[in-house]
Protein backbone atom coordinates (compact mmCIF):
# COMPACT_ATOMS: atom_id res chain seq x y z
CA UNK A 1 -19.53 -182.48 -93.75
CA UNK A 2 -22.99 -183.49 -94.46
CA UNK A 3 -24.51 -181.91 -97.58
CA UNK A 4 -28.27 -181.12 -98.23
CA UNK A 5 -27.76 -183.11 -101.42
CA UNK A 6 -25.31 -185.76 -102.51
CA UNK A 7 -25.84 -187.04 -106.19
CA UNK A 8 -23.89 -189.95 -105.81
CA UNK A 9 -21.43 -191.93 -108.23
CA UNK A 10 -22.75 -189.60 -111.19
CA UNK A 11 -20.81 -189.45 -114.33
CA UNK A 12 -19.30 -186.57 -115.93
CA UNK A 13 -18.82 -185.39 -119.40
CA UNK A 14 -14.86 -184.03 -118.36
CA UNK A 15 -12.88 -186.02 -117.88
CA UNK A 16 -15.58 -188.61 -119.33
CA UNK A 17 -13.47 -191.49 -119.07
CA UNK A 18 -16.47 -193.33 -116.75
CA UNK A 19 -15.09 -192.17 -113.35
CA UNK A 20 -17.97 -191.87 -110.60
CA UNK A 21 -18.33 -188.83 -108.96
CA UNK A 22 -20.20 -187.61 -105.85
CA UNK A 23 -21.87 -184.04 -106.57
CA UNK A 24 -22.74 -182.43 -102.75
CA UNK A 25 -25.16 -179.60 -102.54
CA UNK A 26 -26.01 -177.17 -100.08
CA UNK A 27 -28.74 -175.11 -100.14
CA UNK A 28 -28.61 -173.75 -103.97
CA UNK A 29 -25.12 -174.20 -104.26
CA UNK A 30 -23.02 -176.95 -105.52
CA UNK A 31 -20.52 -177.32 -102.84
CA UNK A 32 -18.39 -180.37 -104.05
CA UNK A 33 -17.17 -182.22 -106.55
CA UNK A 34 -14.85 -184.61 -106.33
CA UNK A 35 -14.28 -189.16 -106.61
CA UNK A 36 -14.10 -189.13 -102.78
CA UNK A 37 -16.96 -190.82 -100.56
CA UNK A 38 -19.43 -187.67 -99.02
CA UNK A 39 -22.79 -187.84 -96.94
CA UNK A 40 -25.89 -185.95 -97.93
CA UNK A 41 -29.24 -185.30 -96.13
CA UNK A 42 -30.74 -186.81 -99.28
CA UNK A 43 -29.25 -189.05 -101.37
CA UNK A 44 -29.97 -188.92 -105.26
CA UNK A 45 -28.18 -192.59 -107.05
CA UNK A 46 -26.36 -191.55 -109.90
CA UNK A 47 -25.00 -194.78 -110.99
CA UNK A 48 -25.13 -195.40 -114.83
CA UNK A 49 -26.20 -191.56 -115.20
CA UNK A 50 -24.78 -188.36 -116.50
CA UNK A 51 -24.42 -185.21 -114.73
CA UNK A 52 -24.79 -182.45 -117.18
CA UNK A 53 -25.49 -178.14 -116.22
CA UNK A 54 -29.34 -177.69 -116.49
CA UNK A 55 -29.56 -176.41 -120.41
CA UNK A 56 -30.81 -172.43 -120.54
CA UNK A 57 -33.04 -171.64 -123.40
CA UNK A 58 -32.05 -168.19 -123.88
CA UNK A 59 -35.01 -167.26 -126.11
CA UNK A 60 -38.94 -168.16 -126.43
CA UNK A 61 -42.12 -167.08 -125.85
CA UNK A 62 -43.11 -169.87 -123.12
CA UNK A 63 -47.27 -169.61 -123.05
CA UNK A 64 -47.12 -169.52 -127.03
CA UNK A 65 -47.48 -173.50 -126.11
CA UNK A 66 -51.82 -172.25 -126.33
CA UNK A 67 -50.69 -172.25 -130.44
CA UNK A 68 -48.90 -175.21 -130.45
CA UNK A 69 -50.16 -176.92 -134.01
CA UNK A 70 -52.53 -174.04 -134.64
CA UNK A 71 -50.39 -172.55 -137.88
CA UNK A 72 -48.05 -173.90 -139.30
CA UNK A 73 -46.33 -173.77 -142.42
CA UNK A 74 -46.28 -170.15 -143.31
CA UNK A 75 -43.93 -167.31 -143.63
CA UNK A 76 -42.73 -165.35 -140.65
CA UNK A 77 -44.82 -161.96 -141.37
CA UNK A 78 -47.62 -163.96 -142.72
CA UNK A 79 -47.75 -166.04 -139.79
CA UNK A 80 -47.61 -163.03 -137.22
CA UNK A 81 -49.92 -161.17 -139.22
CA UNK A 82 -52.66 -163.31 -140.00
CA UNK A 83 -53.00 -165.77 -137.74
CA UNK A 84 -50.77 -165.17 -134.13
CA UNK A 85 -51.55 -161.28 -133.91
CA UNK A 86 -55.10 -161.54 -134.06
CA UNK A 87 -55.46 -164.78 -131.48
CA UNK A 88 -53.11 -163.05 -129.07
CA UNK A 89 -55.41 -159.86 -128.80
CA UNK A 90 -57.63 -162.43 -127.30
CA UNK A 91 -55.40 -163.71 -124.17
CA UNK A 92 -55.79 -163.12 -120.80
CA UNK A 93 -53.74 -163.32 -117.29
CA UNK A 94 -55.33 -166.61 -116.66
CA UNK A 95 -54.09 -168.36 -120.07
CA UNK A 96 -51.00 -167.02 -119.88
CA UNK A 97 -50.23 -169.00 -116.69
CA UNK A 98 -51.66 -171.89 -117.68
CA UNK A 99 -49.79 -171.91 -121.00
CA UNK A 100 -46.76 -171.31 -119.32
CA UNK A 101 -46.98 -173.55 -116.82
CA UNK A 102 -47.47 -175.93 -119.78
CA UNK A 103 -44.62 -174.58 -121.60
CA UNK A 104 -42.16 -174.84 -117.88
CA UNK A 105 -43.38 -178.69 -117.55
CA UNK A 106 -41.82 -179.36 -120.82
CA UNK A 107 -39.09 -177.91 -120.63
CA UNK A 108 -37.99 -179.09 -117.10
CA UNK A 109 -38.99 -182.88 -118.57
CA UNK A 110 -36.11 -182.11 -121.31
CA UNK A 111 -33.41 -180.94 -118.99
CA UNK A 112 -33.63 -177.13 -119.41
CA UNK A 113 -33.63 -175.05 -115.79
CA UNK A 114 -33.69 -171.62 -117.17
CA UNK A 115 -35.65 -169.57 -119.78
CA UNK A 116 -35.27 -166.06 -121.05
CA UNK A 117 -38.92 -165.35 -122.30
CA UNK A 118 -40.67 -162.27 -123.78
CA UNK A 119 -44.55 -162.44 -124.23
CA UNK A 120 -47.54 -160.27 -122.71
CA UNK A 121 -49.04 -160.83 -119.15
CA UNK A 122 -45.87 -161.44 -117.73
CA UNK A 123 -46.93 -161.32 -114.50
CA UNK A 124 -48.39 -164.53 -114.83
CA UNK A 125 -45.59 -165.92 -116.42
CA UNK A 126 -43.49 -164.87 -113.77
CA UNK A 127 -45.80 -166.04 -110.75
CA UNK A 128 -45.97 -169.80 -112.92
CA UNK A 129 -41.69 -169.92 -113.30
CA UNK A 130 -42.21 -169.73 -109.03
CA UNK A 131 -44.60 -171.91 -108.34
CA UNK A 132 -42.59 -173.98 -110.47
CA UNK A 133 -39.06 -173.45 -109.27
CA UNK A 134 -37.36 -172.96 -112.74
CA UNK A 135 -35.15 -170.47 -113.12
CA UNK A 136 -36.65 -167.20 -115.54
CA UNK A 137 -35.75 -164.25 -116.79
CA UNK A 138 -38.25 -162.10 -118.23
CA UNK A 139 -39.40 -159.47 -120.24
CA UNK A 140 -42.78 -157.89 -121.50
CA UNK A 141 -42.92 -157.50 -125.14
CA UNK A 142 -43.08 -153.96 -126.15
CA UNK A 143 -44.43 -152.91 -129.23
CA UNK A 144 -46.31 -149.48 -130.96
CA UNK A 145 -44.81 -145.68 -130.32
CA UNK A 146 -44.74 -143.81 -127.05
CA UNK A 147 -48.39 -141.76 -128.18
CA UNK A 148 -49.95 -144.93 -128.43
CA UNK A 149 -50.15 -147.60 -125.79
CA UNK A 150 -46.75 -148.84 -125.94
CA UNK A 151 -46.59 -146.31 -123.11
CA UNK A 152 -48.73 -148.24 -121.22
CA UNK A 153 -46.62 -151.50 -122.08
CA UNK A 154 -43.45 -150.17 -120.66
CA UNK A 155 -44.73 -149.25 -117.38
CA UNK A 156 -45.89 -152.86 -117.24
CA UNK A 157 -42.40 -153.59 -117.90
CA UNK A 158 -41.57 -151.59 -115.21
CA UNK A 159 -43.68 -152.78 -112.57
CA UNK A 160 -42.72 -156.24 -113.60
CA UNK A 161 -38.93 -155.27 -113.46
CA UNK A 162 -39.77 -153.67 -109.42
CA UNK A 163 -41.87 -156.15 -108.78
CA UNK A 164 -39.86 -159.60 -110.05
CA UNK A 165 -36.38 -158.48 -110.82
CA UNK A 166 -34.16 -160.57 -108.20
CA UNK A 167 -37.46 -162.26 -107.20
CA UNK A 168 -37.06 -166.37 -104.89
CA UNK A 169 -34.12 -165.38 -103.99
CA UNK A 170 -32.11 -164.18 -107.51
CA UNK A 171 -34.14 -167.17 -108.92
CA UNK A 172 -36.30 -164.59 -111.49
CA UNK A 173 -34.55 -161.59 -112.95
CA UNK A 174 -36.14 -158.83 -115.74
CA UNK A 175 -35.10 -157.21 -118.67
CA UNK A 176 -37.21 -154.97 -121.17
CA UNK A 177 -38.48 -156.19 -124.14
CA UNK A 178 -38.80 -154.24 -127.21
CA UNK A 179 -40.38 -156.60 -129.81
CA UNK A 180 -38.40 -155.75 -133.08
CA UNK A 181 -37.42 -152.63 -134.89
CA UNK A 182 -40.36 -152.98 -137.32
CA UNK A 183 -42.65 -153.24 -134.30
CA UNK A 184 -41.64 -150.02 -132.00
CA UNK A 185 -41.11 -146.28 -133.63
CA UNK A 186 -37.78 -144.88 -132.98
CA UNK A 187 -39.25 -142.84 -130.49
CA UNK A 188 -40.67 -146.24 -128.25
CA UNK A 189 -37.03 -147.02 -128.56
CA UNK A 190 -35.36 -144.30 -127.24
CA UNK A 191 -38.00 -144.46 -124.11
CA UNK A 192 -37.49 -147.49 -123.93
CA UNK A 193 -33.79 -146.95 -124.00
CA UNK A 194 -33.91 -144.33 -121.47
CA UNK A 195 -35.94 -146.36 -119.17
CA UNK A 196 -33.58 -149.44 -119.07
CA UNK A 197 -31.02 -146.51 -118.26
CA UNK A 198 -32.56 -145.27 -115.36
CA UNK A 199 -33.76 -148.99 -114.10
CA UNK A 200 -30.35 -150.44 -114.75
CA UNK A 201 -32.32 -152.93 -116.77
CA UNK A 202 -30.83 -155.27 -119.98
CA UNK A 203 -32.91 -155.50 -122.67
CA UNK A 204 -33.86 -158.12 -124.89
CA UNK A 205 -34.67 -157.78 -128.70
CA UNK A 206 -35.41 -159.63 -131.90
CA UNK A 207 -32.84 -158.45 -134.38
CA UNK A 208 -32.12 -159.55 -137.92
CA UNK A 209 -34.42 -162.33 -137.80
CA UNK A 210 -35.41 -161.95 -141.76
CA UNK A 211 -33.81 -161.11 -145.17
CA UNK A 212 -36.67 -158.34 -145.16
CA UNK A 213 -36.70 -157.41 -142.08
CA UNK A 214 -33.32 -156.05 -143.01
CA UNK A 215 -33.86 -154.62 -146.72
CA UNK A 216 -36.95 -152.94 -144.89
CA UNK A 217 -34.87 -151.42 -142.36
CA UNK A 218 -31.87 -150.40 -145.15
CA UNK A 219 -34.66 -148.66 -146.76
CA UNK A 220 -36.27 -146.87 -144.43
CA UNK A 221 -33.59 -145.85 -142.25
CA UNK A 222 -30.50 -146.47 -144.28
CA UNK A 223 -29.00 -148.65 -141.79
CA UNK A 224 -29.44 -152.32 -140.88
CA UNK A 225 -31.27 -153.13 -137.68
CA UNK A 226 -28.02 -154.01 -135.84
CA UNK A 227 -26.38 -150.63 -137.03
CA UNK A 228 -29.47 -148.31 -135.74
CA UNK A 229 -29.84 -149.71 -132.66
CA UNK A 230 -26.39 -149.09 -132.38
CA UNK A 231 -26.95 -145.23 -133.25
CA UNK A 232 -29.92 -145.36 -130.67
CA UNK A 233 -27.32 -146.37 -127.70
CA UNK A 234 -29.28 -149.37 -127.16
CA UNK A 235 -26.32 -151.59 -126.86
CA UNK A 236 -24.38 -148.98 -124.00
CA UNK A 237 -26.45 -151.01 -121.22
CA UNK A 238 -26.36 -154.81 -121.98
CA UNK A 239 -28.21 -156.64 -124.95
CA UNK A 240 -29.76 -160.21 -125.91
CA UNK A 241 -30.16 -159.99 -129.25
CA UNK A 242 -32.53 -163.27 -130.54
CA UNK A 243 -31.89 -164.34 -134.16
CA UNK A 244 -29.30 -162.40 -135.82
CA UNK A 245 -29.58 -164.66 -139.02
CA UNK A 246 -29.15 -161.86 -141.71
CA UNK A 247 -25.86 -160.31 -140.25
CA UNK A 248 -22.95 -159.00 -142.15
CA UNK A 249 -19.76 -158.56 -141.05
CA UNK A 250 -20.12 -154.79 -139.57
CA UNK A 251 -23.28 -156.01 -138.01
CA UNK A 252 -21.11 -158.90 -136.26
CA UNK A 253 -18.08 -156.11 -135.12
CA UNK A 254 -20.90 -154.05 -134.02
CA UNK A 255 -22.16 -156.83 -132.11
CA UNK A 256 -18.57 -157.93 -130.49
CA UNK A 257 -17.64 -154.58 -129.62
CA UNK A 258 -21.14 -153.60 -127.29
CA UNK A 259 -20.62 -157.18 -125.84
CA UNK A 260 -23.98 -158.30 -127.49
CA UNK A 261 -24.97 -161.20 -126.49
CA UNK A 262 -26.78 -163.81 -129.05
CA UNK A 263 -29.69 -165.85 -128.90
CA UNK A 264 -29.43 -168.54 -131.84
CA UNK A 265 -33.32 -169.92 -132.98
CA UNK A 266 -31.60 -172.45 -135.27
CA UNK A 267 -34.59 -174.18 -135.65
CA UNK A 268 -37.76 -171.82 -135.54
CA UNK A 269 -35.30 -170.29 -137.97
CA UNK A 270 -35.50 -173.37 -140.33
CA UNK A 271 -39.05 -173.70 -139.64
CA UNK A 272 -39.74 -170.06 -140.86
CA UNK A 273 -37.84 -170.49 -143.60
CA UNK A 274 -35.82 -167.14 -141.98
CA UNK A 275 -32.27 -168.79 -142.64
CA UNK A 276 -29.33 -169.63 -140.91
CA UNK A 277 -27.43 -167.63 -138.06
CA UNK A 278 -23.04 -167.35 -139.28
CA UNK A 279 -22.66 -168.44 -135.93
CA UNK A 280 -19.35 -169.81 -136.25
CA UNK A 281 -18.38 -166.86 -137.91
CA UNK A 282 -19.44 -165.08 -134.53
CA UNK A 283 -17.96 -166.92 -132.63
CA UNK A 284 -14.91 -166.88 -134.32
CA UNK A 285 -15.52 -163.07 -133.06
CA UNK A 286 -15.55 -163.66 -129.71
CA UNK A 287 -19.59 -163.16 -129.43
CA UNK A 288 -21.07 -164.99 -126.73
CA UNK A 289 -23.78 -166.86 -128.34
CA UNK A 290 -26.72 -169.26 -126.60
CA UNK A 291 -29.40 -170.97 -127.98
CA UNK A 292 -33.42 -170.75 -127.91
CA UNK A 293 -36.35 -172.59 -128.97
CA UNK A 294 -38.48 -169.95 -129.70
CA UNK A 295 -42.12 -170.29 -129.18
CA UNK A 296 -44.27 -173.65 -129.23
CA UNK A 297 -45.77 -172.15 -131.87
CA UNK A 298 -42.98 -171.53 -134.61
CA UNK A 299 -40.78 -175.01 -133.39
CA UNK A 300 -42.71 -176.64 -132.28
CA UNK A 301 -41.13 -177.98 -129.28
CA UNK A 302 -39.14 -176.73 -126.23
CA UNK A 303 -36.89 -179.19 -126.45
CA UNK A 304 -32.96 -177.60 -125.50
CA UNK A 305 -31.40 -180.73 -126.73
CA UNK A 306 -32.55 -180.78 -130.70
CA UNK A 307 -30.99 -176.67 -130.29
CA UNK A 308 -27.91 -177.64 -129.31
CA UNK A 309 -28.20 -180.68 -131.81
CA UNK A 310 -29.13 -178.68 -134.89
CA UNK A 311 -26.51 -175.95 -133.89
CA UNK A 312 -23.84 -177.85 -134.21
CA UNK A 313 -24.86 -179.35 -137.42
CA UNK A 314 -25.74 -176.70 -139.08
CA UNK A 315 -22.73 -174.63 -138.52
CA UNK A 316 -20.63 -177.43 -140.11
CA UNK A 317 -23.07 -177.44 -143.28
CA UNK A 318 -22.77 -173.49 -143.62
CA UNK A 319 -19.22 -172.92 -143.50
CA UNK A 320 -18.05 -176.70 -145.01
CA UNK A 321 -15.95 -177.63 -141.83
CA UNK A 322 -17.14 -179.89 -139.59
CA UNK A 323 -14.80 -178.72 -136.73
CA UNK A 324 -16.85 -175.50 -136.70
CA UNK A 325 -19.43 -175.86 -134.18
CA UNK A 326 -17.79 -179.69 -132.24
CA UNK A 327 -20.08 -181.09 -129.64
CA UNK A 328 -18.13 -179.13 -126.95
CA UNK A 329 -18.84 -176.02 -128.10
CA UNK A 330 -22.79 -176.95 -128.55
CA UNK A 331 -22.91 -177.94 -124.81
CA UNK A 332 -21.32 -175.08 -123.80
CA UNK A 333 -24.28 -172.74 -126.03
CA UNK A 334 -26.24 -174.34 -124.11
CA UNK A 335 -25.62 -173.80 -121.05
CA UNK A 336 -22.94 -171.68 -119.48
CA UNK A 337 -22.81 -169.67 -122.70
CA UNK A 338 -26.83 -169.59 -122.67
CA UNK A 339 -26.62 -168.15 -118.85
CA UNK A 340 -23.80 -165.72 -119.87
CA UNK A 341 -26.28 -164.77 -123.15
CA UNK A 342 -29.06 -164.22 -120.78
CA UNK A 343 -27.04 -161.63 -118.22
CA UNK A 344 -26.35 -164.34 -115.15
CA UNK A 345 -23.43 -165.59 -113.72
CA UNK A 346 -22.99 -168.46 -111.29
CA UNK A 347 -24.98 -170.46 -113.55
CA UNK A 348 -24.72 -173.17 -116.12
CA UNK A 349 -21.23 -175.58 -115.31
CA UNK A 350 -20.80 -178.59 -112.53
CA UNK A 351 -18.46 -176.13 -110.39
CA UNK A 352 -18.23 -175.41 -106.94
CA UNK A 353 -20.04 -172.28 -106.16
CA UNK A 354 -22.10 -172.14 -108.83
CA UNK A 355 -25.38 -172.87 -109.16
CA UNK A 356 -27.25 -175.92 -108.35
CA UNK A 357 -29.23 -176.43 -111.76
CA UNK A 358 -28.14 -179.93 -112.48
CA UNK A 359 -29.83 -182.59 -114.81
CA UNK A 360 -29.34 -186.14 -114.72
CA UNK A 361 -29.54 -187.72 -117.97
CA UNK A 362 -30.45 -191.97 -117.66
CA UNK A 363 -27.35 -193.48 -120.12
CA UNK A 364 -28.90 -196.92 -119.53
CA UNK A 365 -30.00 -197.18 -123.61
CA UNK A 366 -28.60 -198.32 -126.53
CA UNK A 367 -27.86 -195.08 -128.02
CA UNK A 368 -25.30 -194.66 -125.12
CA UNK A 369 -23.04 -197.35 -125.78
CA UNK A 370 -19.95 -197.77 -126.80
CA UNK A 371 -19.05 -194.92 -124.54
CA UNK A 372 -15.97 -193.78 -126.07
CA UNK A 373 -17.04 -189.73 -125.75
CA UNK A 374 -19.69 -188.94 -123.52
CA UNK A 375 -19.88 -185.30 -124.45
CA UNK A 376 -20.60 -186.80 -128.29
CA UNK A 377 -22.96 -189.37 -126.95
CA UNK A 378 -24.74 -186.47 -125.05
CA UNK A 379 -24.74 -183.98 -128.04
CA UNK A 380 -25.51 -186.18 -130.78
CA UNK A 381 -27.04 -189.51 -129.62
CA UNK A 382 -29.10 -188.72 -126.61
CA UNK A 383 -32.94 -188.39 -126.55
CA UNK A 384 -34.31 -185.68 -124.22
CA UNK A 385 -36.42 -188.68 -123.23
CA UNK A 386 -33.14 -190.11 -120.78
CA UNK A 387 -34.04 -187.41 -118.80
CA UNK A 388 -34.10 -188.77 -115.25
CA UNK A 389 -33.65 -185.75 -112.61
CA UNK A 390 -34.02 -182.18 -112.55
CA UNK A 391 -32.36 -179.54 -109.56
CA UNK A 392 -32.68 -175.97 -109.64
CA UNK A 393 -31.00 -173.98 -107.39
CA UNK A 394 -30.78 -177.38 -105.44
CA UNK A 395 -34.53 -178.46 -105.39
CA UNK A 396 -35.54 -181.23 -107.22
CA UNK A 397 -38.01 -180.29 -109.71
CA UNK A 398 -37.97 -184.09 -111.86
CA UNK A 399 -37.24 -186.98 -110.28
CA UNK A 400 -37.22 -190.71 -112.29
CA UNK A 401 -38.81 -188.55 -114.76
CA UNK A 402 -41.68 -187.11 -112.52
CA UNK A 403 -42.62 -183.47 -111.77
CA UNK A 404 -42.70 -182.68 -108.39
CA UNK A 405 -43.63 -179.46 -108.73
CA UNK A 406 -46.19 -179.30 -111.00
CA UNK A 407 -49.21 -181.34 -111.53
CA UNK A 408 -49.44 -181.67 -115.31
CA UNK A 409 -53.07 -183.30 -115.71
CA UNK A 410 -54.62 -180.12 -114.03
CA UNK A 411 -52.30 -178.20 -116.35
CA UNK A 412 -53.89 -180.05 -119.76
CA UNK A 413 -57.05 -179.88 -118.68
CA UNK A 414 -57.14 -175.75 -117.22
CA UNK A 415 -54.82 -175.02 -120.93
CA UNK A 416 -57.71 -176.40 -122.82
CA UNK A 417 -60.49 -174.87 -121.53
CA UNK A 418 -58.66 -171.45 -121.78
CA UNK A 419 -58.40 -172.46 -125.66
CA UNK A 420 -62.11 -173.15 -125.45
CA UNK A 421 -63.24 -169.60 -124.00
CA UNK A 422 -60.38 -167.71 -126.05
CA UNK A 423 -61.80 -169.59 -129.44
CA UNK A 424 -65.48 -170.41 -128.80
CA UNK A 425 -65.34 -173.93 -129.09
């Protein structure tokens, strides 16, 4: 047989032991893998390089890239509040593509090949992730009550969910996105709820993100966040919950009995001073748990690799064993656990029939020798930098460390004067 594809004498982190392997694609499917000799249509060299699943960042806010640098520093409500909030009300369609198209670059340059994102405009976002050939899935952020115009915001939702969901082929898919239970009246919710019902829509929601967000919540309602969604039915129809930081052990059962599925921020977390997801104790539960960057403007970086980094390391530091969170289990939040967080299947290992999002990562460095583990050399030496190639569903998106999709000069330059018109400079 003669595959599309053929990423040839590749290295892989299983068994690791330096055996070259020939990877043959067809179409958006990986169709072998195996030491024997194989022909492809094209023919990507592989020699000295790793072949690793495409990482999924399973939570951000992809155009917040526009506030890259703009505040930093600053608690989470203060930051939302006083300076985010009031620039956003100022966005349009146009910046919205642009800063995600910004946002996509980067990440496809680091390794990742699918995002779960929840912002405003989304049609934009969604028309950037296919001109782009990344792999999205996507929500519009809801916030307000259902007498307001968060009615408005879940018929965008809507439309996006008719218009995208299952969109280049199963390359886009849609949730709804409720912001946060201090953002949306119990009323929104249950629309909101109702809606996903009736759609056969997921939905994706910032939960237990802060210490206060939680007293609030105990205070007002007399449950935690976790707990009254939980009385709202919001879990009965699939869940990515982002955060989860400030979680006790009834939210956690809660949260392994619906099947919710985690996104860990470990370090917009750190950066917010928010604290730090029990996420060995989770997954000690049997909660499938990914990880996300959060937005550019809380991170400050898109960059999958310090997540699954910091992940690991800072489960061993919370619970005192450093066998919590081993680099095996950080790859695998990553990326098959990250696709499984984020509602798809077929995506995220180096398997036949699954999905051709592949990376390539250069191991022609210092920080890759001696190469007595690759997965630990991956985990916990690597730079996102070794980068090399880039496939999603079997195009090749980076190659030698090039975009072929997108032309990032024209990017820069339409992102800042966006910033320019938004802020008056």
């Amino acid at each position: 047989m003669i595959y599309d594809i053929v990423l040839k004498d590749v290295e892989l982190t299983e068994p690791g032991d330096g055996k070259r392997f020939q990877i043959g694609i067809n179409g958006s499917t990986i169709a072998y893998v195996g030491t024997d000799p194989v022909e492809g249509r094209t023919v990507l060299e592989g020699r000295d390089h790793l072949a690793v699943p495409g990482w999924v960042n399973a939570h951000t806010h992809v155009a917040m890239t526009l506030f890259r640098s703009y505040a930093d520093d600053m608690a989470l409500m203060d930051w939302l509040q006083n300076r985010i909030w009031p620039l956003e009300a100022k966005l349009d369609g146009r910046a919205v593509y642009w800063g995600s198209l910004l946002g996509i670059a980067e990440m496809i340059r680091t390794g990742t090949t699918c995002f779960a994102d929840m912002y405003f405009f989304m049609e934009e976002t969604a028309k950037a992730a296919a001109d782009s050939g990344i792999r999205a899935v996507l929500s519009r952020g809801l916030t307000g009550s259902s007498a307001e115009d968060g009615a408005a915001r879940l018929e965008e939702n809507t439309e996006l969910y008719k218009n995208w969901h299952g969109a280049q082929d199963g390359r886009i898919t849609v949730m709804l996105g409720p912001h946060a239970p201090y953002t949306c009246s119990l009323d929104y919710l249950e629309s909101v709820i109702a809606r996903a019902r009736e759609l056969g829509a997921e939905i994706h929601m910032h939960l237990s993100e802060t210490a206060g967000e939680v007293t609030d919540c105990r205070e007002k309602y007399g449950k935690s966040p976790i707990a009254l969604m939980e009385s709202l039915g919001m879990f009965d129809g699939g869940t990515l919950a982002a955060h989860c930081v400030h979680v006790d052990e009834e939210d956690m059962d809660i949260l392994a009995r619906y099947g919710v599925r985690v996104a860990h921020n470990p370090q917009s977390n750190l950066k917010l001073a928010s604290g730090i997801a029990p996420v060995a104790r989770m997954l000690q539960k049997g909660i499938t748990v990914g990880l996300g960057t959060d937005g550019a403007s809380s991170n400050n970086n898109l960059d999958m690799l310090e997540e699954v980094r910091l992940a690991a390391m800072l489960a061993k530091v919370q619970s005192g064993d450093p066998k919590a969170v081993p680099a095996s289990q950080a790859l695998a939040m990553g990326t098959w656990m990250g696709a499984k967080a984020v509602g798809l299947s077929g995506v995220g290992k180096l398997e036949v029939g699954q999905k051709a999002d592949i990376v390539l990562y250069n191991m022609d460095s210092p920080a890759w020798y001696p190469r007595h583990d690759r997965t630990s050399l991956l985990v916990y030496a690597a730079s996102s930098a070794d980068v090399d190639t880039v496939l999603v569903d079997g195009n090749i998106l980076l190659r030698k460390g090039e975009l072929t999709t997108i032309d990032l000069e024209k990017v820069t330059a339409e992102v800042g004067q966006c910033l320019k018109d938004m802020m008056g400079k």
